[in-house]
C-alpha atoms as a PDB file:
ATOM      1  CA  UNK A   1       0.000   0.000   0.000  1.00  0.00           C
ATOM      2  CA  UNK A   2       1.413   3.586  -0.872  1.00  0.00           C
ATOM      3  CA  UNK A   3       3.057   5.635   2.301  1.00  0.00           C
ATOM      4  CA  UNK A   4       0.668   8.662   0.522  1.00  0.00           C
ATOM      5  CA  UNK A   5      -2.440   9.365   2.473  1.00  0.00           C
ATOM      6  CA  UNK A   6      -5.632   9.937  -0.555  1.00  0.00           C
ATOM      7  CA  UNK A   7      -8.728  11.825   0.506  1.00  0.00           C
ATOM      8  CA  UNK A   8     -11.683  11.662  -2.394  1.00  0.00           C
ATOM      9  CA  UNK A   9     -13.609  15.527  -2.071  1.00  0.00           C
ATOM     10  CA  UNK A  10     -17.101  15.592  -3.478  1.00  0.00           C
ATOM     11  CA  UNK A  11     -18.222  18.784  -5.065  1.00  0.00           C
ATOM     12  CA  UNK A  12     -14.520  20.378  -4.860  1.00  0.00           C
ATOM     13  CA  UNK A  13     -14.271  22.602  -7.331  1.00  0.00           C
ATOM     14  CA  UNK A  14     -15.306  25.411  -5.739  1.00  0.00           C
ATOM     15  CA  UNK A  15     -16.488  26.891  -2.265  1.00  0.00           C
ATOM     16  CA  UNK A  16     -16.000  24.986   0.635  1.00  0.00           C
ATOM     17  CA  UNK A  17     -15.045  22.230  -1.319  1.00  0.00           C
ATOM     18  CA  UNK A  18     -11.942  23.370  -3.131  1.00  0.00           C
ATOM     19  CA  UNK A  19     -11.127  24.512   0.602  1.00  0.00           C
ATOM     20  CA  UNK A  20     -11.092  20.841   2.288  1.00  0.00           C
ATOM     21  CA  UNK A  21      -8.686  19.754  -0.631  1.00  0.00           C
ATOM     22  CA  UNK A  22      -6.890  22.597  -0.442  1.00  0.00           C
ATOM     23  CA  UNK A  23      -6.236  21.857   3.316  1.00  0.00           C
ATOM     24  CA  UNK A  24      -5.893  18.225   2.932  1.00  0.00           C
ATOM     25  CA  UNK A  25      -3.247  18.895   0.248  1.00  0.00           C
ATOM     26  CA  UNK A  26      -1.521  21.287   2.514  1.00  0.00           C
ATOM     27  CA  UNK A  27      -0.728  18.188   4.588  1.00  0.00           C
ATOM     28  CA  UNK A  28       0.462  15.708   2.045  1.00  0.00           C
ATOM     29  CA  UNK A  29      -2.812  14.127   1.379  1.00  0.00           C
ATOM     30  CA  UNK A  30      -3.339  13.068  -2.798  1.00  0.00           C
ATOM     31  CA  UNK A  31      -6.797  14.614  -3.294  1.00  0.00           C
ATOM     32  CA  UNK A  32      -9.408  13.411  -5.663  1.00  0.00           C
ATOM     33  CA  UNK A  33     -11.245  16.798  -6.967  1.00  0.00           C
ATOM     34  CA  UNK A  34     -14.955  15.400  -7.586  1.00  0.00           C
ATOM     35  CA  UNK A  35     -16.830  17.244  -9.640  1.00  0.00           C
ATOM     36  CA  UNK A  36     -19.340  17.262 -11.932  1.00  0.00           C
ATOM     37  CA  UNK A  37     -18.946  20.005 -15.253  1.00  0.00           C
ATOM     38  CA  UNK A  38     -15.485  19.467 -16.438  1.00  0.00           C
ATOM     39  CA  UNK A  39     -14.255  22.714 -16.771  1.00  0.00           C
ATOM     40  CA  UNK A  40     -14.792  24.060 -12.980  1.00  0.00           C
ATOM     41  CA  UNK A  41     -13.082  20.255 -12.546  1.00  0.00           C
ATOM     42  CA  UNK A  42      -9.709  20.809 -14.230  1.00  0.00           C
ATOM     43  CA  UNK A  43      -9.399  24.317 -13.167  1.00  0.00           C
ATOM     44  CA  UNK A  44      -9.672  23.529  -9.527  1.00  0.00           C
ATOM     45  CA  UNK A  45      -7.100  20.557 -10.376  1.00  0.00           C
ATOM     46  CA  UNK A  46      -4.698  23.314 -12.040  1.00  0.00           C
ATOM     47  CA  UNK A  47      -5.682  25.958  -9.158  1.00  0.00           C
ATOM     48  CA  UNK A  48      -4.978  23.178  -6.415  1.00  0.00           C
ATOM     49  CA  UNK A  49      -1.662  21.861  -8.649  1.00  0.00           C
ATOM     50  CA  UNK A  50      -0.059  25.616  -8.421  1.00  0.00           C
ATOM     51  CA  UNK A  51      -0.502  25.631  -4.596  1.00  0.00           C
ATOM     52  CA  UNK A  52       1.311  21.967  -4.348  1.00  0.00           C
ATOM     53  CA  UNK A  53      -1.014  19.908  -3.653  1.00  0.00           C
ATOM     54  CA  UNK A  54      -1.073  16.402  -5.602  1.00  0.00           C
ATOM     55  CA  UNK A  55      -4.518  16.883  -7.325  1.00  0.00           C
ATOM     56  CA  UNK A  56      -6.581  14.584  -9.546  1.00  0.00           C
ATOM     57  CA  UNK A  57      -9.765  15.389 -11.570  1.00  0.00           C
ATOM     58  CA  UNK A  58     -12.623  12.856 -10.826  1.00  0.00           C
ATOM     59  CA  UNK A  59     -16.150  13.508 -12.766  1.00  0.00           C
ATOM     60  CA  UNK A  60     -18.420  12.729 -10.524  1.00  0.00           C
ATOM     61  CA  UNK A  61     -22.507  13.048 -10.163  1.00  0.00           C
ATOM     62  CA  UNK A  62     -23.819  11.852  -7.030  1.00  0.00           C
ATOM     63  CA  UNK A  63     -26.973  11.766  -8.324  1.00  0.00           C
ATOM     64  CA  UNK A  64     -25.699   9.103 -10.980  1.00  0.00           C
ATOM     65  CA  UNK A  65     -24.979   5.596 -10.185  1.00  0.00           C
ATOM     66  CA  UNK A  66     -23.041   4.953 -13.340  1.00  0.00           C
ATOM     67  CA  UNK A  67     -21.078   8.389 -12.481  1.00  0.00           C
ATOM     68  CA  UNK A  68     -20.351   7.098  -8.666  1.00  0.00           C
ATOM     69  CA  UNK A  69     -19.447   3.692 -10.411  1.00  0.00           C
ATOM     70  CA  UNK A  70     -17.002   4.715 -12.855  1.00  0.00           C
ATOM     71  CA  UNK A  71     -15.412   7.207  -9.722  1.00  0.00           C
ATOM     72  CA  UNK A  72     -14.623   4.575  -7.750  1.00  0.00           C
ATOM     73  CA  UNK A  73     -13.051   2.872 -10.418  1.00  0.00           C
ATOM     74  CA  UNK A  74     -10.996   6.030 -11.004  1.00  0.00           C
ATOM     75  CA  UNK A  75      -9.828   6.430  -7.770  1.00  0.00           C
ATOM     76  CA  UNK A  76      -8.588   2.723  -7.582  1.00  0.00           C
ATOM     77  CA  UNK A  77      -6.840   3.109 -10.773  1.00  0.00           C
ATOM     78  CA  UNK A  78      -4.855   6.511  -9.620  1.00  0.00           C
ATOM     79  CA  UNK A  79      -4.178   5.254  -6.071  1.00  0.00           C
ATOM     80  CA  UNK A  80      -5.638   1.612  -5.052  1.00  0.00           C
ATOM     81  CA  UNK A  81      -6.826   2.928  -2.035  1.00  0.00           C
ATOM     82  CA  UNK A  82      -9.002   5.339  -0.091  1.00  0.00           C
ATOM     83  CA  UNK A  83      -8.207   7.004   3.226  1.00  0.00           C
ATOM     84  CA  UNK A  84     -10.822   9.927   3.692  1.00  0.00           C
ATOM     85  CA  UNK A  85     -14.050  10.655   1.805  1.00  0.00           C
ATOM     86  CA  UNK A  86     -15.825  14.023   2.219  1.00  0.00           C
ATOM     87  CA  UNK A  87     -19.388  14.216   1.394  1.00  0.00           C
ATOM     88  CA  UNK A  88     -19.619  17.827   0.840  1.00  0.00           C
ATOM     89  CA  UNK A  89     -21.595  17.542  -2.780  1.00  0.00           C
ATOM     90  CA  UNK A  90     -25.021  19.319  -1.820  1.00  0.00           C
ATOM     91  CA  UNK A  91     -27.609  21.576  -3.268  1.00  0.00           C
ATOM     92  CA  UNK A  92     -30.328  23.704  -1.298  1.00  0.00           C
ATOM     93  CA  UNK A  93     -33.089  22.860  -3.963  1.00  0.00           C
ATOM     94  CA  UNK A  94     -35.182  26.226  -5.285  1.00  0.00           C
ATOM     95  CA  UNK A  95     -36.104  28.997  -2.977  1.00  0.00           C
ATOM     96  CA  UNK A  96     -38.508  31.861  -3.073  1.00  0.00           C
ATOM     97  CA  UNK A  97     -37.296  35.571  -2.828  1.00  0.00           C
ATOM     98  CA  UNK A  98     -35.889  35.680   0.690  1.00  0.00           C
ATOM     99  CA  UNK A  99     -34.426  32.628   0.319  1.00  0.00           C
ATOM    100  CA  UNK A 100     -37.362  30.172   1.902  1.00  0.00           C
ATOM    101  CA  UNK A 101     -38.891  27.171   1.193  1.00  0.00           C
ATOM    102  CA  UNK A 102     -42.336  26.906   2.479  1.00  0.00           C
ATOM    103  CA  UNK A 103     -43.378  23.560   3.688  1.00  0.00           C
ATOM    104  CA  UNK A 104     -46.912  24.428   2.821  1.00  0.00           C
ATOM    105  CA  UNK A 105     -46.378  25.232  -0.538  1.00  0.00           C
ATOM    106  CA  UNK A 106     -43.406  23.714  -1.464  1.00  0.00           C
ATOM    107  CA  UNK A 107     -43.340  21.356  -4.464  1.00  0.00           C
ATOM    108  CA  UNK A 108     -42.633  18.040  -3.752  1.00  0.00           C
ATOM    109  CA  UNK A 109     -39.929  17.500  -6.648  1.00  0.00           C
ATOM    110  CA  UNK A 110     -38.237  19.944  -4.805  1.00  0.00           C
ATOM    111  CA  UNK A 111     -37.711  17.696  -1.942  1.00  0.00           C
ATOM    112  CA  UNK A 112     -36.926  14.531  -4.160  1.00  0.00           C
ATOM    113  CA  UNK A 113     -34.133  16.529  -6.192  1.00  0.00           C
ATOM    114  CA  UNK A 114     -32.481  17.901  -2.704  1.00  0.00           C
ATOM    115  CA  UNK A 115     -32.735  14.227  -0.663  1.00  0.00           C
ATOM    116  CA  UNK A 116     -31.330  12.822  -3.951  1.00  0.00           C
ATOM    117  CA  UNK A 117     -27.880  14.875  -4.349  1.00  0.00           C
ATOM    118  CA  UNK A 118     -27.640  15.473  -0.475  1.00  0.00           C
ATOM    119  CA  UNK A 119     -28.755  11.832   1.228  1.00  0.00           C
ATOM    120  CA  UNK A 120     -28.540   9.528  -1.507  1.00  0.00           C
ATOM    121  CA  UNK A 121     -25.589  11.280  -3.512  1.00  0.00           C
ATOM    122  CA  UNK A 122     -23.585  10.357   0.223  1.00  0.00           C
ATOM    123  CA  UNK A 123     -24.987   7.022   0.421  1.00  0.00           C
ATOM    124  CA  UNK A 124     -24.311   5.888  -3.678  1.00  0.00           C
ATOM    125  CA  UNK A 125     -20.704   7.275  -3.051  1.00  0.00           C
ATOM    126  CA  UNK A 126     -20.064   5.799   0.310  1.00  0.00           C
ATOM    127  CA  UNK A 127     -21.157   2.438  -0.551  1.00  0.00           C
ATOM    128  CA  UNK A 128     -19.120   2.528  -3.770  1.00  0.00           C
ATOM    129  CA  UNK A 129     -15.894   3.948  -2.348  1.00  0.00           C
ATOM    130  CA  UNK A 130     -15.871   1.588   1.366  1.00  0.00           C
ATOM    131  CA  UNK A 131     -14.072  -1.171  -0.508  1.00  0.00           C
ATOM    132  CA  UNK A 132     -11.362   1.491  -1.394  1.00  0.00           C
ATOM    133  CA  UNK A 133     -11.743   2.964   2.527  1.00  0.00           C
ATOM    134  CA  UNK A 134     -11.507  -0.781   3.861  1.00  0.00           C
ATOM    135  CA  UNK A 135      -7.846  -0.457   2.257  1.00  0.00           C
ATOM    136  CA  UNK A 136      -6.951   1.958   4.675  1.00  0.00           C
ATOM    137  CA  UNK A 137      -5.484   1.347   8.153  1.00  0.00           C
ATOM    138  CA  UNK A 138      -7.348   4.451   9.575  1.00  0.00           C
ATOM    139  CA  UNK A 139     -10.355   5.350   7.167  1.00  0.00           C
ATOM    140  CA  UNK A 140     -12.406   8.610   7.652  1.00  0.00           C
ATOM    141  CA  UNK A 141     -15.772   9.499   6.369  1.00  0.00           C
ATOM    142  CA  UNK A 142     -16.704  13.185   6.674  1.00  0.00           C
ATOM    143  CA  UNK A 143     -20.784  14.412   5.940  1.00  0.00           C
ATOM    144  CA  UNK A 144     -20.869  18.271   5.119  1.00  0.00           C
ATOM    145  CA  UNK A 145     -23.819  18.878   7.066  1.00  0.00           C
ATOM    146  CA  UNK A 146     -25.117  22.428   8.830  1.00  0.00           C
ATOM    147  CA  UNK A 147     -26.438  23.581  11.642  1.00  0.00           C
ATOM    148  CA  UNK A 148     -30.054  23.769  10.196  1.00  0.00           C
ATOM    149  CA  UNK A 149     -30.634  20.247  10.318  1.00  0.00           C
ATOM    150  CA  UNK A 150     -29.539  20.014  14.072  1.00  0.00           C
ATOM    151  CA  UNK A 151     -33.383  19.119  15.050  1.00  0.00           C
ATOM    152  CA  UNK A 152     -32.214  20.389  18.990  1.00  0.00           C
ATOM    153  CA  UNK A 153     -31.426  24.065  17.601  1.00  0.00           C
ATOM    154  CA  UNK A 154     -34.242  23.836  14.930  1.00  0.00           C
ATOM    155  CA  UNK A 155     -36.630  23.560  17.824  1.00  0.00           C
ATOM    156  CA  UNK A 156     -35.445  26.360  20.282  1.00  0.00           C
ATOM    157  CA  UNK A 157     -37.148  29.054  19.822  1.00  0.00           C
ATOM    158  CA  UNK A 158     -34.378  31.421  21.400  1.00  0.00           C
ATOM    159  CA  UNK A 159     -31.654  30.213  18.495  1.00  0.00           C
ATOM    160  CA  UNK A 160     -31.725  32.048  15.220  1.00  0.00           C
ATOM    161  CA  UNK A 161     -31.242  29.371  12.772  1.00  0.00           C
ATOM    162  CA  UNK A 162     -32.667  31.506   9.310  1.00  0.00           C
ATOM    163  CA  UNK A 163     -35.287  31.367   7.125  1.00  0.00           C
ATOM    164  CA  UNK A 164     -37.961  28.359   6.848  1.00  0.00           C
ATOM    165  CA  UNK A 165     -35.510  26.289   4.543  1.00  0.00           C
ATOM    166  CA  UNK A 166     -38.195  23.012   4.054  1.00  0.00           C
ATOM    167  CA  UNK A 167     -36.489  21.302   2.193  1.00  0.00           C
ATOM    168  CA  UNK A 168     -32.791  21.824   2.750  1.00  0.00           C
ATOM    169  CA  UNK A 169     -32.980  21.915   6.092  1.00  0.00           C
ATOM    170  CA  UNK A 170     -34.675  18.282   6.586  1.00  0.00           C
ATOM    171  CA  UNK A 171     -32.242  16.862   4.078  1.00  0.00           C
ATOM    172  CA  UNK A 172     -29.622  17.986   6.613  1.00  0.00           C
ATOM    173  CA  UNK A 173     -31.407  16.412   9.475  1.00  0.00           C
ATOM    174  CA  UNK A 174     -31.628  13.017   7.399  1.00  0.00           C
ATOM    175  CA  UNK A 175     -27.678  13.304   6.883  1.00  0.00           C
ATOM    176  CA  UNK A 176     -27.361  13.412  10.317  1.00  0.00           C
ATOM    177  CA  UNK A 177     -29.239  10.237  11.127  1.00  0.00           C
ATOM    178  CA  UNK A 178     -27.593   8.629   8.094  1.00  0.00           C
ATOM    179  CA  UNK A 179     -24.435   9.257   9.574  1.00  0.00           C
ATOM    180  CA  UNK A 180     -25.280   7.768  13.214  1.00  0.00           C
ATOM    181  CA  UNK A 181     -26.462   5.071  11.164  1.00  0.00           C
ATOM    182  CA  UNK A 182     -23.114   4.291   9.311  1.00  0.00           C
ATOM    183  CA  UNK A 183     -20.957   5.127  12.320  1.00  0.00           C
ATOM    184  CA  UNK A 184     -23.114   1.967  14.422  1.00  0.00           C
ATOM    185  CA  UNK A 185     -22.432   0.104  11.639  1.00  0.00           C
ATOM    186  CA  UNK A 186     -18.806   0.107  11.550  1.00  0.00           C
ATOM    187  CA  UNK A 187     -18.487   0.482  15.292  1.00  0.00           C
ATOM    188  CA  UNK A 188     -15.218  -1.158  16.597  1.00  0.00           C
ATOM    189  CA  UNK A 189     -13.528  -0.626  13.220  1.00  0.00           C
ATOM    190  CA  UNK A 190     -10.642   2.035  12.251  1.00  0.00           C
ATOM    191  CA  UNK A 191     -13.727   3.239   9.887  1.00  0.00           C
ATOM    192  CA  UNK A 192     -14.682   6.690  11.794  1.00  0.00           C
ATOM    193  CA  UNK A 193     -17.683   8.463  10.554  1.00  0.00           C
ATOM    194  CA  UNK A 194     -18.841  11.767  11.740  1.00  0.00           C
ATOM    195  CA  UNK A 195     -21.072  14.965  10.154  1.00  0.00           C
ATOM    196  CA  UNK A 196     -19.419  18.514   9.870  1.00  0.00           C
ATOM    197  CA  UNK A 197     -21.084  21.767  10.124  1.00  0.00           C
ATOM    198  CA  UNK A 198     -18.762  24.503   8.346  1.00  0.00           C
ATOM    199  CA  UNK A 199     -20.996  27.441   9.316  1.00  0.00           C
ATOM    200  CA  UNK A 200     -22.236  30.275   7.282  1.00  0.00           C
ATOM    201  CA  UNK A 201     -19.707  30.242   4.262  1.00  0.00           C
ATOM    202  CA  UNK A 202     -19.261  33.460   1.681  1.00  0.00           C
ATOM    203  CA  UNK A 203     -19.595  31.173  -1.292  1.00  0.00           C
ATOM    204  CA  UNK A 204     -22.060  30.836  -4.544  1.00  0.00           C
ATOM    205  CA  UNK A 205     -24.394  28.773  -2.370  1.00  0.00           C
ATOM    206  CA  UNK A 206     -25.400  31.287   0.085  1.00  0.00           C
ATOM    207  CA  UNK A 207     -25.441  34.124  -2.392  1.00  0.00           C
ATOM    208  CA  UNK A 208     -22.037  35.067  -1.107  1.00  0.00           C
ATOM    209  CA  UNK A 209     -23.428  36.024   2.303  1.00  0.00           C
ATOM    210  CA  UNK A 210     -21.931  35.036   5.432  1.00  0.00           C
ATOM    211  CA  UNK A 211     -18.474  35.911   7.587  1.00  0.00           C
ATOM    212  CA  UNK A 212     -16.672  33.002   6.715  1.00  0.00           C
ATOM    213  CA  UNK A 213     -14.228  32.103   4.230  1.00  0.00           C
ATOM    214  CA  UNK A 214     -14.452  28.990   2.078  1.00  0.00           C
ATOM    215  CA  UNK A 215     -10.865  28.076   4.544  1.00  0.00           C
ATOM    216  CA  UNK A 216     -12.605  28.831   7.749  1.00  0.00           C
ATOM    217  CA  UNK A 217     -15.793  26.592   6.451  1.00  0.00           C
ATOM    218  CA  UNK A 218     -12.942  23.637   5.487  1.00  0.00           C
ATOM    219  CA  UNK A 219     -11.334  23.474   9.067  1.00  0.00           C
ATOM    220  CA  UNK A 220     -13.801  21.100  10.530  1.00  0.00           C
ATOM    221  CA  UNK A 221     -14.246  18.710   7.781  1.00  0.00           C
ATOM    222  CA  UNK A 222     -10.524  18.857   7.626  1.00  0.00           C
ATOM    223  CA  UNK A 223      -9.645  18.058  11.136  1.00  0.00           C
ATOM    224  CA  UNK A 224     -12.199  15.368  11.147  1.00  0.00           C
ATOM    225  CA  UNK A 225     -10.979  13.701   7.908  1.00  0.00           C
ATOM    226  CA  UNK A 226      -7.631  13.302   9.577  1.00  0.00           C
ATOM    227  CA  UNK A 227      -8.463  12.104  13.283  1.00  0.00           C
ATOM    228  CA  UNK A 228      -6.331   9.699  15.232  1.00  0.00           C
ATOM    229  CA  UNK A 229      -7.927   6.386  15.609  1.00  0.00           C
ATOM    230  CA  UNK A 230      -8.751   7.802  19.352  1.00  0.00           C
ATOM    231  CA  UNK A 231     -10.827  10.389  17.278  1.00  0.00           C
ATOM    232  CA  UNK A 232     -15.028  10.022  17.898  1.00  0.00           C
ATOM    233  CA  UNK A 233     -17.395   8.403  15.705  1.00  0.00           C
ATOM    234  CA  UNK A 234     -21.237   9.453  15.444  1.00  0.00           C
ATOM    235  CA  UNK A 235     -21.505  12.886  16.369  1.00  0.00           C
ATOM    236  CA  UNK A 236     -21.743  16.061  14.813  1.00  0.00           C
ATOM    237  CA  UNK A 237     -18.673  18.926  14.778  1.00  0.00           C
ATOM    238  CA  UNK A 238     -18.268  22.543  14.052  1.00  0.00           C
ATOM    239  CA  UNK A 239     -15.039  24.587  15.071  1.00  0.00           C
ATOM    240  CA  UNK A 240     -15.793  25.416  18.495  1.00  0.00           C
ATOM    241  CA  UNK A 241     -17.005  21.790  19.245  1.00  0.00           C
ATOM    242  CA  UNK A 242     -20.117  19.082  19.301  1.00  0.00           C
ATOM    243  CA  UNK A 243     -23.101  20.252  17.620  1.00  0.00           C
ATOM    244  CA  UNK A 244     -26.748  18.782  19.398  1.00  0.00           C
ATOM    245  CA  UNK A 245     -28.194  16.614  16.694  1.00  0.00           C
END
């Protein structure tokens, strides 16, 4: 097996993304850049290349199980092995002016198209990429989730957590209990699985609204993609600690 740590980065060509594989780079990781539309792909390759990090293009749709398919076959091509994957592929379906989604109105494709990319999308790629992971002597899995689908700060009425998002937020909420889920399941293996919450990101996403930078939103997907085999498994991070689910 190669000395060369490899961490696979869904939806990293731009945003908070590009910032995990920047900052897995930065420590000597080989990063898979997964992205769907080509271009923003091999720019974010080139981008990440010129900074020093050791990065590879992988199309990927995680809405596509033919896409996730030939990915994992990528990846075990370029490096025969897997030690951190970063779910952070995710889309907040349409909104209404002022940003909302408004569970009494909301169309119901809506839903389907956001629990598709951001629960399913982890679970196709997860599934395809654990016999890559199950290479690795200390595999990480790493959900981009948020803060709106903690279901504790959702339901305190004292805790500003935005605008009616009924859609996003939910799918967010599901993530969470997927990743309890996979974390039971692999309890008392080196496989360590744990949700993220980068915080309110300046990016595309969120209109480019927010006080974080895409590197500030990266640090706690980072530092869980590269815990010790001490590190926790099942629970829910942001920088200053454990989020309530």
């Amino acid at each position: 097996m190669s000395e060369t740590k490899t961490a696979l980065v869904t939806g990293a060509n731009k945003g908070i993304g590009y910032g995990i594989a920047a900052g897995l780079g930065s420590l000597g990781y080989r990063v898979g850049v997964g992205a769907r539309d080509a271009v923003r792909r091999e720019t974010a390759v080139a981008q990440l290349r010129a900074l020093g990090v050791d990065a590879f293009g992988v199309p990927l749709d995680v809405t596509d199980d033919r896409s996730v398919t030939d990915a994992a076959k990528l990846v075990e091509r370029s490096t025969g092995h897997l030690d951190a994957l970063v779910n952070n592929a995710g889309i907040s379906g349409e909104m209404s002016p002022g940003w909302e989604q408004d569970p009494t109105t909301l169309d119901l494709e809506v839903i389907r198209t956001v629990v598709d990319t951001n629960v399913l999308g982890v679970i196709r790629v997860t599934n395809a990429m654990l016999p890559l992971l199950r290479r690795s002597a200390s595999p990480r899995i790493v959900n981009v989730s948020s803060s709106v689908g903690s279901l504790a700060k959702q339901s305190d009425p004292h805790t500003d957590i935005g605008p009616i998002m009924a859609a996003y937020a939910p799918s967010k909420s599901f993530l969470n209990a997927l990743t309890i889920r996979y974390a039971r399941q692999f309890a008392g293996t080196h496989i360590l699985v744990n949700a993220a919450c980068p915080g309110l990101v300046a990016t595309d996403f969120t209109g480019f609204h927010g006080p974080r930078t895409p590197a500030q939103g990266a640090a706690a997907p980072s530092r869980l993609a590269t815990l010790p085999d001490s590190g926790p498994t099942g629970a829910f991070f942001d920088d200053e600690g454990v989020v309530p689910w």
